[in-house]
PDB file of N, CA and C in Angstrom:
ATOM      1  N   UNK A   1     118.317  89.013 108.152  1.00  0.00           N
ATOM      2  CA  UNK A   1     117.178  88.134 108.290  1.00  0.00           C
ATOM      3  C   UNK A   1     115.973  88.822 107.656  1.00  0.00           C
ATOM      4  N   UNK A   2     115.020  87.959 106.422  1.00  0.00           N
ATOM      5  CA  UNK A   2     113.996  88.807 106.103  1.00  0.00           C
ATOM      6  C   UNK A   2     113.069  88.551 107.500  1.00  0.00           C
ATOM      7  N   UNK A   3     112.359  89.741 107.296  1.00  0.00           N
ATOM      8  CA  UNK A   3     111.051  90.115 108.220  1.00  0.00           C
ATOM      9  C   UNK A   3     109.831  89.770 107.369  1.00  0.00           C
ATOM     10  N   UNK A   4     109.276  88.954 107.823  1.00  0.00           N
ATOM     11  CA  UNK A   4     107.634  89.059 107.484  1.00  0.00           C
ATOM     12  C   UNK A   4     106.492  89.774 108.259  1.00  0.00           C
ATOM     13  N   UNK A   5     107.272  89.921 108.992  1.00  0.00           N
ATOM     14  CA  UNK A   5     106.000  90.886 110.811  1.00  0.00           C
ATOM     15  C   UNK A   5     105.147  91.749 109.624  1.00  0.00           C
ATOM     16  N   UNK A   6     105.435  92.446 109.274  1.00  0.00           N
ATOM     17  CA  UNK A   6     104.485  93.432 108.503  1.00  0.00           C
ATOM     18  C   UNK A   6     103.616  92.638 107.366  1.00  0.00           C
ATOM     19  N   UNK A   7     104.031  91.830 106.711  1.00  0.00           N
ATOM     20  CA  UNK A   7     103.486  91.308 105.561  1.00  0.00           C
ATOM     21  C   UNK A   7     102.440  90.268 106.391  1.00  0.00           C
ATOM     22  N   UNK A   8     102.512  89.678 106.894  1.00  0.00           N
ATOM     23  CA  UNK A   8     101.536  88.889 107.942  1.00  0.00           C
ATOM     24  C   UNK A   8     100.410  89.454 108.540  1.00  0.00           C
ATOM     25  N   UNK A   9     101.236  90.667 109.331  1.00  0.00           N
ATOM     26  CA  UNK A   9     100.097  91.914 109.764  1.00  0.00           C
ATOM     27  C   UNK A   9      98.877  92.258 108.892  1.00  0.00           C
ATOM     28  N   UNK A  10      99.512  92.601 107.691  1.00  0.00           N
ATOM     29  CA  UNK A  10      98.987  93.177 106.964  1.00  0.00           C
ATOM     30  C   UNK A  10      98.068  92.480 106.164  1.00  0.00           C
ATOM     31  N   UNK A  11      98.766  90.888 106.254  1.00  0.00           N
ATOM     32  CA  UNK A  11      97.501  90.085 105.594  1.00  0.00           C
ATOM     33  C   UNK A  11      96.737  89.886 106.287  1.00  0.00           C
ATOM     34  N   UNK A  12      96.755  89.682 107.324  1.00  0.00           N
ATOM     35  CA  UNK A  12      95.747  89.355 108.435  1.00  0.00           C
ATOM     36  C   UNK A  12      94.859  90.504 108.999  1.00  0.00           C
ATOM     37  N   UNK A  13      94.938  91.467 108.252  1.00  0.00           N
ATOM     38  CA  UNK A  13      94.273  92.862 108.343  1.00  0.00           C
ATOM     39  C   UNK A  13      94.326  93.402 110.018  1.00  0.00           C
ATOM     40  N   UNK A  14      95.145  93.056 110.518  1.00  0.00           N
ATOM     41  CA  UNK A  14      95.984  93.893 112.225  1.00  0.00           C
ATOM     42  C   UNK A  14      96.439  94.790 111.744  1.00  0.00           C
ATOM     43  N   UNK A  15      96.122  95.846 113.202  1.00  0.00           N
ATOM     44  CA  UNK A  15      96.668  97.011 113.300  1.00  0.00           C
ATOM     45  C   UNK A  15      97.999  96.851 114.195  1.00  0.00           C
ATOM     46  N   UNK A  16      99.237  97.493 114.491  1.00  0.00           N
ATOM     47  CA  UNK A  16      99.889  97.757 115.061  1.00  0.00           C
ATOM     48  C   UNK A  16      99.915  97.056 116.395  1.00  0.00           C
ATOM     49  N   UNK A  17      99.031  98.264 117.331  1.00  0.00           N
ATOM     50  CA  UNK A  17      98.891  98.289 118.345  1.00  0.00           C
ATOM     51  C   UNK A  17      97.598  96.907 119.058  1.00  0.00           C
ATOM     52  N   UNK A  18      97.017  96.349 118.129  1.00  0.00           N
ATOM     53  CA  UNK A  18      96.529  95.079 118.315  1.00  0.00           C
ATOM     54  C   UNK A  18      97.406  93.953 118.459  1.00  0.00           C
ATOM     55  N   UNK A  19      98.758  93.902 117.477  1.00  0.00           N
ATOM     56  CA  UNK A  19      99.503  93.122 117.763  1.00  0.00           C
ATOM     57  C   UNK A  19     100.563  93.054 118.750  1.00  0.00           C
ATOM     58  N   UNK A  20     100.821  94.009 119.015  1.00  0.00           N
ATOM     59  CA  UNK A  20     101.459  94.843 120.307  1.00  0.00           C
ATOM     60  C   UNK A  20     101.009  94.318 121.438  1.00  0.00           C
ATOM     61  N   UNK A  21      99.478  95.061 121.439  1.00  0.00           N
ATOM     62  CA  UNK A  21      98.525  94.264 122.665  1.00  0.00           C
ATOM     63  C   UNK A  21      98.648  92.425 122.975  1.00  0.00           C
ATOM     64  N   UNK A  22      98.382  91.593 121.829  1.00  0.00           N
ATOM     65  CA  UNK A  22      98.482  90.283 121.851  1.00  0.00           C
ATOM     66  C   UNK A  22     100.066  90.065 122.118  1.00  0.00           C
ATOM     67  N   UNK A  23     101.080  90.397 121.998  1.00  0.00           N
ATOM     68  CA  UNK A  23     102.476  89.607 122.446  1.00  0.00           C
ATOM     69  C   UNK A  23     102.751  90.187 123.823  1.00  0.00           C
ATOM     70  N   UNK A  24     102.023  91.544 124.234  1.00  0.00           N
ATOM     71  CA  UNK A  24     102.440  92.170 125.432  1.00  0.00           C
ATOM     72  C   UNK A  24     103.522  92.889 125.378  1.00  0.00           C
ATOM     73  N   UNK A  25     103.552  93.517 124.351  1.00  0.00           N
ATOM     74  CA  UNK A  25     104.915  94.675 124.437  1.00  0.00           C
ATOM     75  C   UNK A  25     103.826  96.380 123.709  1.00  0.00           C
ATOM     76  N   UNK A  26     104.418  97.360 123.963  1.00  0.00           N
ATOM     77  CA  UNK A  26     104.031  98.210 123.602  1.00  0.00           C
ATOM     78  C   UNK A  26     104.081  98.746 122.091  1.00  0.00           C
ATOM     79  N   UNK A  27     103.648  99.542 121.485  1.00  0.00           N
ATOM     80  CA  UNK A  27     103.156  99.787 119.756  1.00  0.00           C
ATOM     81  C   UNK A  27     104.444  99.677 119.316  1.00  0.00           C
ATOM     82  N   UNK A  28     105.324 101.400 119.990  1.00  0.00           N
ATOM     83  CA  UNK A  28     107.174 101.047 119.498  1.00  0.00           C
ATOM     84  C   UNK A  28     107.717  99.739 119.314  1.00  0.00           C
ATOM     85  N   UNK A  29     107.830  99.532 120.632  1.00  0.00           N
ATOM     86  CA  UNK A  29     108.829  98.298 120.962  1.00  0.00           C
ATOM     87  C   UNK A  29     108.256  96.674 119.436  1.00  0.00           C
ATOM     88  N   UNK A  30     106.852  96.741 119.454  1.00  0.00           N
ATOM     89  CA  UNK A  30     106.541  95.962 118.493  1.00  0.00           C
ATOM     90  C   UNK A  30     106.881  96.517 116.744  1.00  0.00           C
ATOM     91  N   UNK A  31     107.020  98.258 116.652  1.00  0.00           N
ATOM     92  CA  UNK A  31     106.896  98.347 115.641  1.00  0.00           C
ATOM     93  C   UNK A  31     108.907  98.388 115.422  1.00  0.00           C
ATOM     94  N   UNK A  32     109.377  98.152 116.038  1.00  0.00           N
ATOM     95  CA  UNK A  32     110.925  98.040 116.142  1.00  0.00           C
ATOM     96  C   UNK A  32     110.840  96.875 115.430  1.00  0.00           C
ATOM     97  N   UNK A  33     109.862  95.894 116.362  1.00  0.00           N
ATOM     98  CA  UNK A  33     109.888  94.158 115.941  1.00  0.00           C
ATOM     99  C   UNK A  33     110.146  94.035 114.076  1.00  0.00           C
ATOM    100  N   UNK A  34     109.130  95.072 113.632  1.00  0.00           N
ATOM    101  CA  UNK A  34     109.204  94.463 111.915  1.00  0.00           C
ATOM    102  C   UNK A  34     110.102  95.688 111.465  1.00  0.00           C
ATOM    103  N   UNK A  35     111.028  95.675 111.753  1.00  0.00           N
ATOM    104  CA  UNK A  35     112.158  96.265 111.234  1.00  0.00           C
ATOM    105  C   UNK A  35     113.344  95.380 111.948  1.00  0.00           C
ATOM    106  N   UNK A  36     113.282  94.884 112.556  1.00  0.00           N
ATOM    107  CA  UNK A  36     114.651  94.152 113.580  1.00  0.00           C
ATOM    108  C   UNK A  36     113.890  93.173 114.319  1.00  0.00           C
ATOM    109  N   UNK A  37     113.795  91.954 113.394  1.00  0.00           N
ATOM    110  CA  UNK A  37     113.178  90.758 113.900  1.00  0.00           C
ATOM    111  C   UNK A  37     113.777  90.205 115.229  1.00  0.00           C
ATOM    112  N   UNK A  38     115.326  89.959 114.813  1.00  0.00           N
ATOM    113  CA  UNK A  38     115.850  89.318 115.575  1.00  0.00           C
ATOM    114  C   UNK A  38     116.219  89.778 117.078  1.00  0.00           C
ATOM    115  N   UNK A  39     115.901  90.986 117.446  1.00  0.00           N
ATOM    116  CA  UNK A  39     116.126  91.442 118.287  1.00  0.00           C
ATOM    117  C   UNK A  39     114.662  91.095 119.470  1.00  0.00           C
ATOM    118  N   UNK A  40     114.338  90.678 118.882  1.00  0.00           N
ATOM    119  CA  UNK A  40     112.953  89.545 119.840  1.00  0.00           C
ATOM    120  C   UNK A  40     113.006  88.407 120.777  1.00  0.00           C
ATOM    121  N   UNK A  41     112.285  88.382 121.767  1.00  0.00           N
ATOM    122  CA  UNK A  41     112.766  87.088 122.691  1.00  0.00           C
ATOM    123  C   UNK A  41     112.148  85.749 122.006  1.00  0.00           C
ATOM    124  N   UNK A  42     112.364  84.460 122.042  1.00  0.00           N
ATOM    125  CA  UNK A  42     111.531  83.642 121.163  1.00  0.00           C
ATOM    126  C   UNK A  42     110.395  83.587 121.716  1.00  0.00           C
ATOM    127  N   UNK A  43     109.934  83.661 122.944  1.00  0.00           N
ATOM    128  CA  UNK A  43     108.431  83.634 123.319  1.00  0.00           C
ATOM    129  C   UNK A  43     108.088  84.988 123.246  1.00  0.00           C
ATOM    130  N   UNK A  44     107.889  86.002 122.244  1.00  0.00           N
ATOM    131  CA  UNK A  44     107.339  86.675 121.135  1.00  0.00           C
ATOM    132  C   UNK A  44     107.067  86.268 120.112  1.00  0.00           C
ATOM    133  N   UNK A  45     108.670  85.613 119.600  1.00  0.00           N
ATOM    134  CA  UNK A  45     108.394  85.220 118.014  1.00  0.00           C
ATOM    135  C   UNK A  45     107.213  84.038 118.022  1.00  0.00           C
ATOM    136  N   UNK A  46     107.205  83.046 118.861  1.00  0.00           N
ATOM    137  CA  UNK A  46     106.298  81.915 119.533  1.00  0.00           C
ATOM    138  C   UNK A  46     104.978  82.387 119.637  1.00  0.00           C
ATOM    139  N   UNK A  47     104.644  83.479 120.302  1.00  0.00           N
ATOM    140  CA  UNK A  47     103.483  84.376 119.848  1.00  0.00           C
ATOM    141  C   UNK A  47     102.917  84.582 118.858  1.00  0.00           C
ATOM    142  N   UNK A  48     103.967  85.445 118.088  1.00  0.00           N
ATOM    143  CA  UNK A  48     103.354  85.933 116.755  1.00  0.00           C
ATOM    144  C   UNK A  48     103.208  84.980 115.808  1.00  0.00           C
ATOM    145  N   UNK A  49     103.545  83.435 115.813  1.00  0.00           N
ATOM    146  CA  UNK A  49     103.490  82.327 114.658  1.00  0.00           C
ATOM    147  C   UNK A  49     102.186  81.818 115.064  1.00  0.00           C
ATOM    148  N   UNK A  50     102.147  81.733 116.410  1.00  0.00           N
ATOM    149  CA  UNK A  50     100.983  81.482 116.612  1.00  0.00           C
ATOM    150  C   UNK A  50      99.892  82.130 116.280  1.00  0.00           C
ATOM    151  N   UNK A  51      99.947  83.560 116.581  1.00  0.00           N
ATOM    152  CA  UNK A  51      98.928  84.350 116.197  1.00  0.00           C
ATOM    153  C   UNK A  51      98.535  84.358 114.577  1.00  0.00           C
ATOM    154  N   UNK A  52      99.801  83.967 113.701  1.00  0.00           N
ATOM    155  CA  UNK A  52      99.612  83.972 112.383  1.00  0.00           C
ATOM    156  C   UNK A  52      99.401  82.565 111.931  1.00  0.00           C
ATOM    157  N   UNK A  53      99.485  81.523 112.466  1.00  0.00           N
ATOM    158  CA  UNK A  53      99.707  80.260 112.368  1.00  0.00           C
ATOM    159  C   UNK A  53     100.777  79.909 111.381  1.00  0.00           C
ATOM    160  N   UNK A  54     101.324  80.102 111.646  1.00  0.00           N
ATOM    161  CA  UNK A  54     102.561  79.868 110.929  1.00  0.00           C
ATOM    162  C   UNK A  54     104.017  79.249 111.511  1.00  0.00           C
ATOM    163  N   UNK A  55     105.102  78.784 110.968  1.00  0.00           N
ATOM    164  CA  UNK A  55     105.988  78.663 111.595  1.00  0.00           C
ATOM    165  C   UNK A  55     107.462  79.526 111.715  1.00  0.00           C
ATOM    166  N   UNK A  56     108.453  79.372 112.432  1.00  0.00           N
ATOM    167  CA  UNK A  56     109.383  80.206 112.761  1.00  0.00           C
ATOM    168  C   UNK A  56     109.941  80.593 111.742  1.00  0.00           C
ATOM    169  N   UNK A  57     110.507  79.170 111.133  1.00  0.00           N
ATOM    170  CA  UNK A  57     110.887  79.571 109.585  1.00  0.00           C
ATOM    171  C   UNK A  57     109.994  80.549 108.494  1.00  0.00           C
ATOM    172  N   UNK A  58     108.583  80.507 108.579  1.00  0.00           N
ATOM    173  CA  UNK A  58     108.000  80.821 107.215  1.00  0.00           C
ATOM    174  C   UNK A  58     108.029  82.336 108.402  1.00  0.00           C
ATOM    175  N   UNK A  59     108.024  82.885 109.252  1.00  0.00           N
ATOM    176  CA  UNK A  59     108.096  84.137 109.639  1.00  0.00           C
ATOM    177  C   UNK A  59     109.312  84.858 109.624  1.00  0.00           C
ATOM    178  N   UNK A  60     110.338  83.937 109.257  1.00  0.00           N
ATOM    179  CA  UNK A  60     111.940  84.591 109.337  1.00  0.00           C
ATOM    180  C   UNK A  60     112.418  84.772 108.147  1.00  0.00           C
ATOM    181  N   UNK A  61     111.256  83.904 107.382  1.00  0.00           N
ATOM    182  CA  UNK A  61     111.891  83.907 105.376  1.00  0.00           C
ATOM    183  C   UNK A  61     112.650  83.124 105.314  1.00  0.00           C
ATOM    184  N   UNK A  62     112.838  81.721 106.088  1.00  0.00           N
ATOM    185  CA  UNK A  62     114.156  81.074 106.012  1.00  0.00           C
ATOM    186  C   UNK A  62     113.852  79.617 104.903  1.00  0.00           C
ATOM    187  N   UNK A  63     112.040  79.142 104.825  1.00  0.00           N
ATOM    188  CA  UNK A  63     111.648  78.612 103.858  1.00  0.00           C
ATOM    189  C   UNK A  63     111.891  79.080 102.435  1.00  0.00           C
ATOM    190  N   UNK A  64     112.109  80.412 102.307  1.00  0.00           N
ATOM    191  CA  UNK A  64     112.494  80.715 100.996  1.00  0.00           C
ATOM    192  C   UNK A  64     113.573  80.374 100.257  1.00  0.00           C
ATOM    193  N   UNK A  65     114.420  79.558 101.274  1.00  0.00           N
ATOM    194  CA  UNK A  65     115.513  79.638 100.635  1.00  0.00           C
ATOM    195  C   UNK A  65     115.807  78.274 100.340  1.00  0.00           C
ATOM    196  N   UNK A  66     117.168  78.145  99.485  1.00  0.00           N
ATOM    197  CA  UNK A  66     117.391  76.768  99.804  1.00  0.00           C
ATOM    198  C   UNK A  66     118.375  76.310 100.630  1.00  0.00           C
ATOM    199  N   UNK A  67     118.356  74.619 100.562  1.00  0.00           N
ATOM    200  CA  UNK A  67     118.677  74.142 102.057  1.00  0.00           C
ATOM    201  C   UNK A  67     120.632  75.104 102.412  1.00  0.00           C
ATOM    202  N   UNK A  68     121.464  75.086 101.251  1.00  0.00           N
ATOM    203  CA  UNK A  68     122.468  75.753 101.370  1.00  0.00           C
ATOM    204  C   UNK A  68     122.192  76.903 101.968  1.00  0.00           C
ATOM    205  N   UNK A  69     121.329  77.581 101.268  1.00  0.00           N
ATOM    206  CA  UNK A  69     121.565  79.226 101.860  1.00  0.00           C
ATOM    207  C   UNK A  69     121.297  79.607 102.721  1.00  0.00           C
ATOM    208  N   UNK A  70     119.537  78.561 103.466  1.00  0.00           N
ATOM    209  CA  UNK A  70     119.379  78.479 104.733  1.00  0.00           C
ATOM    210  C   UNK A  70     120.271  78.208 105.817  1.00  0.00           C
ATOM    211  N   UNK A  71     121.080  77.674 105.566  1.00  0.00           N
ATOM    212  CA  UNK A  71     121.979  76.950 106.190  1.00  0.00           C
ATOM    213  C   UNK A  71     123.240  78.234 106.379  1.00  0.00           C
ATOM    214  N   UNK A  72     123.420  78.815 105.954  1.00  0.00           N
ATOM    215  CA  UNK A  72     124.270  80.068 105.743  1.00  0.00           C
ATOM    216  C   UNK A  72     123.972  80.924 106.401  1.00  0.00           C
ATOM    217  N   UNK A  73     122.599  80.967 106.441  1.00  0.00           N
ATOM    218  CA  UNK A  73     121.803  82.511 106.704  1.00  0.00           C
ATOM    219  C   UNK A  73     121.838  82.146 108.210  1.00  0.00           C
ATOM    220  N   UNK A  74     121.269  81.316 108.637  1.00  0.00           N
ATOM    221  CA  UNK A  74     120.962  80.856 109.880  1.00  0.00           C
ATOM    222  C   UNK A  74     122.403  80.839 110.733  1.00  0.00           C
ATOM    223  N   UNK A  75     123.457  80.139 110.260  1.00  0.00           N
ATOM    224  CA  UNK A  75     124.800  80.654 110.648  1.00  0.00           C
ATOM    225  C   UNK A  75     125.005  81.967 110.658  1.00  0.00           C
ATOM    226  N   UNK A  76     125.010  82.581 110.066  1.00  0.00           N
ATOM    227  CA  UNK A  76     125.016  84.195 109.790  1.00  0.00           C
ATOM    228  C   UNK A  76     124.281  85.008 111.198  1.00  0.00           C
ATOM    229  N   UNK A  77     123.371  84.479 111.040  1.00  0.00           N
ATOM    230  CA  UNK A  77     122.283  84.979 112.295  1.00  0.00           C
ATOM    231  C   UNK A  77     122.881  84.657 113.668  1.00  0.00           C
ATOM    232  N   UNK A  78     123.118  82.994 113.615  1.00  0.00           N
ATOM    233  CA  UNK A  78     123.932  82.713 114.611  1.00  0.00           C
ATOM    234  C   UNK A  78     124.722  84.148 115.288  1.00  0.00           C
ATOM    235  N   UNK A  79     125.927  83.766 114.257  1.00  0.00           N
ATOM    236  CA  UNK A  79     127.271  84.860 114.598  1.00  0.00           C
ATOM    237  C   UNK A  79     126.928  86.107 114.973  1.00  0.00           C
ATOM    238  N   UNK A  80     125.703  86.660 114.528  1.00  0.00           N
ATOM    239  CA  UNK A  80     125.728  88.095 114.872  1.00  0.00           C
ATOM    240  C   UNK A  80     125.308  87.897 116.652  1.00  0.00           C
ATOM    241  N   UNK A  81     124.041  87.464 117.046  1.00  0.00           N
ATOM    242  CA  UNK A  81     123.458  87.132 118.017  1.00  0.00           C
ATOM    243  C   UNK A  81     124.642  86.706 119.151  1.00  0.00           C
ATOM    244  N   UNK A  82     125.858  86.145 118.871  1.00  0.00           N
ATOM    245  CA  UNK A  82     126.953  85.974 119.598  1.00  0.00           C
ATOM    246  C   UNK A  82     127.535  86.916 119.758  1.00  0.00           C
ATOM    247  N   UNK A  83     127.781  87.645 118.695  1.00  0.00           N
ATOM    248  CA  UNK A  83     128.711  88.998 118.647  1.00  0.00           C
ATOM    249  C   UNK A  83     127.596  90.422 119.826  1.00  0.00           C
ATOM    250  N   UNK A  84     126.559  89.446 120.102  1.00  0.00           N
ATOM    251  CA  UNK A  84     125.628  90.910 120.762  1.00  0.00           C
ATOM    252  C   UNK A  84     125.702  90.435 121.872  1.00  0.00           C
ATOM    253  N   UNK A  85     125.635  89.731 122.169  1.00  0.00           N
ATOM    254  CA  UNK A  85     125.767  89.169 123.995  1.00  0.00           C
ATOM    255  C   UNK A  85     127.066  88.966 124.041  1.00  0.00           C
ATOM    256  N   UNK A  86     128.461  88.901 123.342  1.00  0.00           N
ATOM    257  CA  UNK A  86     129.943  89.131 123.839  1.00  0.00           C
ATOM    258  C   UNK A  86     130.266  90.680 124.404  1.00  0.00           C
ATOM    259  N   UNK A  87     129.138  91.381 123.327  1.00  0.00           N
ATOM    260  CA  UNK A  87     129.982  92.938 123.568  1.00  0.00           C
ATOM    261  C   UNK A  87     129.211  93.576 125.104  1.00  0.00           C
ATOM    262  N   UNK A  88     127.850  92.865 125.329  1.00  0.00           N
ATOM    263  CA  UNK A  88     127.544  92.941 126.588  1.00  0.00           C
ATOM    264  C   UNK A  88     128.810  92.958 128.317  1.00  0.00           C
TER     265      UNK A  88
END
């Protein structure tokens, strides 16, 4: 899954630990976030679109694509996200 967390951040001239502060998780745990999106609850990701105004898709990179590959990727994402709560 691409990450935009940083590229957003960064346009929006935020620091780290400001955005950290606004979703309510600590600097790490947020700076994990833009390296391993998906490992986020959606009322984070719901947060941070908000905070950027943006939507889920244009924060996941999934507008970039087209409707096939989106469609792939998002399956893709699916399967892994299954494969992490089975091995639980």
């Amino acid at each position: 899954m691409e990450n935009r967390l940083k590229e957003y951040r960064e346009k929006n001239n935020k620091k780290i630990k400001d955005v950290a502060s606004y979703v309510g998780k600590n600097r790490d745990t947020y700076s994990f976030y833009e390296t391993e999106i998906d490992k986020m609850s959606v009322e984070t990701l719901l947060k941070l679109c908000n905070l950027y105004g943006v939507t889920p898709n244009d924060l996941l990179g999934y507008n970039d694509l087209s409707s096939e590959e989106t469609k792939q990727k998002i399956l893709y994402d699916l399967l892994i996200q299954i494969e992490e709560i089975l091995k639980k």
